[in-house]
Protein backbone atom coordinates (compact mmCIF):
# COMPACT_ATOMS: atom_id res chain seq x y z
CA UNK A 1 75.57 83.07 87.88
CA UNK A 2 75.56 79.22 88.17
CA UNK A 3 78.86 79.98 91.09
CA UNK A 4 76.56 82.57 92.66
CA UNK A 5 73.81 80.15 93.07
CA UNK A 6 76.29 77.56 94.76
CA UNK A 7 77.88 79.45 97.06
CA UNK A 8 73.97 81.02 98.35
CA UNK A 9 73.28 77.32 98.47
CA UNK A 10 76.23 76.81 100.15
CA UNK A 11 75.92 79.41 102.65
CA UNK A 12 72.46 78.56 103.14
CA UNK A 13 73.12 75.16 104.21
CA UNK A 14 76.13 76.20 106.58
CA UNK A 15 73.42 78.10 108.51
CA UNK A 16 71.55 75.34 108.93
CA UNK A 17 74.11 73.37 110.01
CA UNK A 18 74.90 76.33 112.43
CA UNK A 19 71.57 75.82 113.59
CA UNK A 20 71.39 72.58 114.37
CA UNK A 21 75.16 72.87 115.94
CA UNK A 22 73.58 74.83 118.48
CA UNK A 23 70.28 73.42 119.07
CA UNK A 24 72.02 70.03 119.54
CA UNK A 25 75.23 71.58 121.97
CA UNK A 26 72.34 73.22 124.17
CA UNK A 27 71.06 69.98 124.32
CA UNK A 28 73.72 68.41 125.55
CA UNK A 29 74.82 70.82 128.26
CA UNK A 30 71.31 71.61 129.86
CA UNK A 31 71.46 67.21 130.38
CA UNK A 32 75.23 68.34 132.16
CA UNK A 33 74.17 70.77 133.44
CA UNK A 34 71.42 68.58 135.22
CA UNK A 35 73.64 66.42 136.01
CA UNK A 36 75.30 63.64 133.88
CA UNK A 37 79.08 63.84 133.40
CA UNK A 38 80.75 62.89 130.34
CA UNK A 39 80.33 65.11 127.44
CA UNK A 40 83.66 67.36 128.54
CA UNK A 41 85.50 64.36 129.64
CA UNK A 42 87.27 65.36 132.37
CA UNK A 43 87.37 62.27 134.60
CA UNK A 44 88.21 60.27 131.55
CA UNK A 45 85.67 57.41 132.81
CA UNK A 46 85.27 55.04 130.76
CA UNK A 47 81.91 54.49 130.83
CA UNK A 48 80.94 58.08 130.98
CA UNK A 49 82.74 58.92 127.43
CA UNK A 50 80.69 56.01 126.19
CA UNK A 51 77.68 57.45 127.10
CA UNK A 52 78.41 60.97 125.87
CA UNK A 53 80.10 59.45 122.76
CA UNK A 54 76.87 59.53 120.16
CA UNK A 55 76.40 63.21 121.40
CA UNK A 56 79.99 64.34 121.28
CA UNK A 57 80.40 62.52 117.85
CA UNK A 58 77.50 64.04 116.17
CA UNK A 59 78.83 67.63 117.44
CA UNK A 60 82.26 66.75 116.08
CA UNK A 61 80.76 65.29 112.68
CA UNK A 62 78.27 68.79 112.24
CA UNK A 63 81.55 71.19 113.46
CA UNK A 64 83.30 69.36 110.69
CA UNK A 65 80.91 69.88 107.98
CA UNK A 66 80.47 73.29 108.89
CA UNK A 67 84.85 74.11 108.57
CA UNK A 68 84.46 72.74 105.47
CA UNK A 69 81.31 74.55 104.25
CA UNK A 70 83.46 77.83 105.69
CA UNK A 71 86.26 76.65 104.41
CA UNK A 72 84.81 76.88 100.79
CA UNK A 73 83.31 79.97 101.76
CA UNK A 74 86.14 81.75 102.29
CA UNK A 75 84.95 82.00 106.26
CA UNK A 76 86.84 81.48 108.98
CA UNK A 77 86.31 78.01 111.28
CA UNK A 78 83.56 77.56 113.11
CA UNK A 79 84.29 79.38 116.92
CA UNK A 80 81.58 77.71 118.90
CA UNK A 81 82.79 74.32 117.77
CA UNK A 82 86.44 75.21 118.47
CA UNK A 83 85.83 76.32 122.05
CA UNK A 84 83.96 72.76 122.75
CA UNK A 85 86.93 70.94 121.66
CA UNK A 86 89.08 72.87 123.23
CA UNK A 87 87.34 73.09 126.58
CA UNK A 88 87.25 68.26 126.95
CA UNK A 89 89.70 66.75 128.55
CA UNK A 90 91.53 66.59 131.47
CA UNK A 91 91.51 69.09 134.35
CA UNK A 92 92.95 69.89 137.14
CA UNK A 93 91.76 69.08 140.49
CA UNK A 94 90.76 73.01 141.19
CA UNK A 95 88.48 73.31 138.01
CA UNK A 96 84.51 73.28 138.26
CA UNK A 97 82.85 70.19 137.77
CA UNK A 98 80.92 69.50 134.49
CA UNK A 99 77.53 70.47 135.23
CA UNK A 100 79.04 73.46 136.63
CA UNK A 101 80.80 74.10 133.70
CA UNK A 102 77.78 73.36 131.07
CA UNK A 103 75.32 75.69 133.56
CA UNK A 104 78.69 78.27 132.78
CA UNK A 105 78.30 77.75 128.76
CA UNK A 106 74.95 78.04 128.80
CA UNK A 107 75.18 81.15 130.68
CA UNK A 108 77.15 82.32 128.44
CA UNK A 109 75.76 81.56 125.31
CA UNK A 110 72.27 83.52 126.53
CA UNK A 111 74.49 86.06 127.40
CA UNK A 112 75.86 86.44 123.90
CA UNK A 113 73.15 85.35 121.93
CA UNK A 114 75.31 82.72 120.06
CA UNK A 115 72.76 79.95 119.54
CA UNK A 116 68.71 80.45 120.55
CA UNK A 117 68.19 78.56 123.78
């Protein structure tokens, strides 16, 4: 019973960490989408990761506790935080511009319900 109780705890807690994985990526892309480069890092500025860093950090450190709360779940990794990652960095000179691409997310994320907006 006393495992039973952890893991609901467990879960529990992963959901709110779900939550506030969303509520705080939404966040960040309606400010790109308005307008302020940095959180996908594709120009690689400088001062433009540094700005975006105590955002981008605070996604990575909540997408990390959530693998792990998964992980000991027996659930697999967190998809939403995956895709971020995966979509910073450098482009190529043909792919949309940051805002365009957080206006894109956001889209899609009403589109699929994945996180309240």
């Amino acid at each position: 019973m006393a495992k039973a109780d952890r893991l609901a705890r467990l879960d529990a807690r992963r959901a709110e960490l779900e939550s506030e994985y969303g509520e705080a990526l939404v966040a960040a892309l309606r400010t790109t989408a308005a307008g302020k480069w940095g959180l996908f890092d594709h120009k690689g500025d400088r001062a433009m990761r540094a700005a975006a860093a105590p955002v981008v950090d605070d996604l990575n450190a909540l997408g990390e506790a959530i693998d792990e709360a998964r992980d000991q779940l027996g659930l697999p990794p967190y998809v939403l935080h995956q895709e971020f990652v995966a979509s910073r960095g450098p482009v190529g000179p043909e792919a949309m511009g940051e805002p365009k691409q957080a206006q894109a997310w956001l889209d899609r994320l009403a589109e699929t319900k994945a996180v309240r907006l």
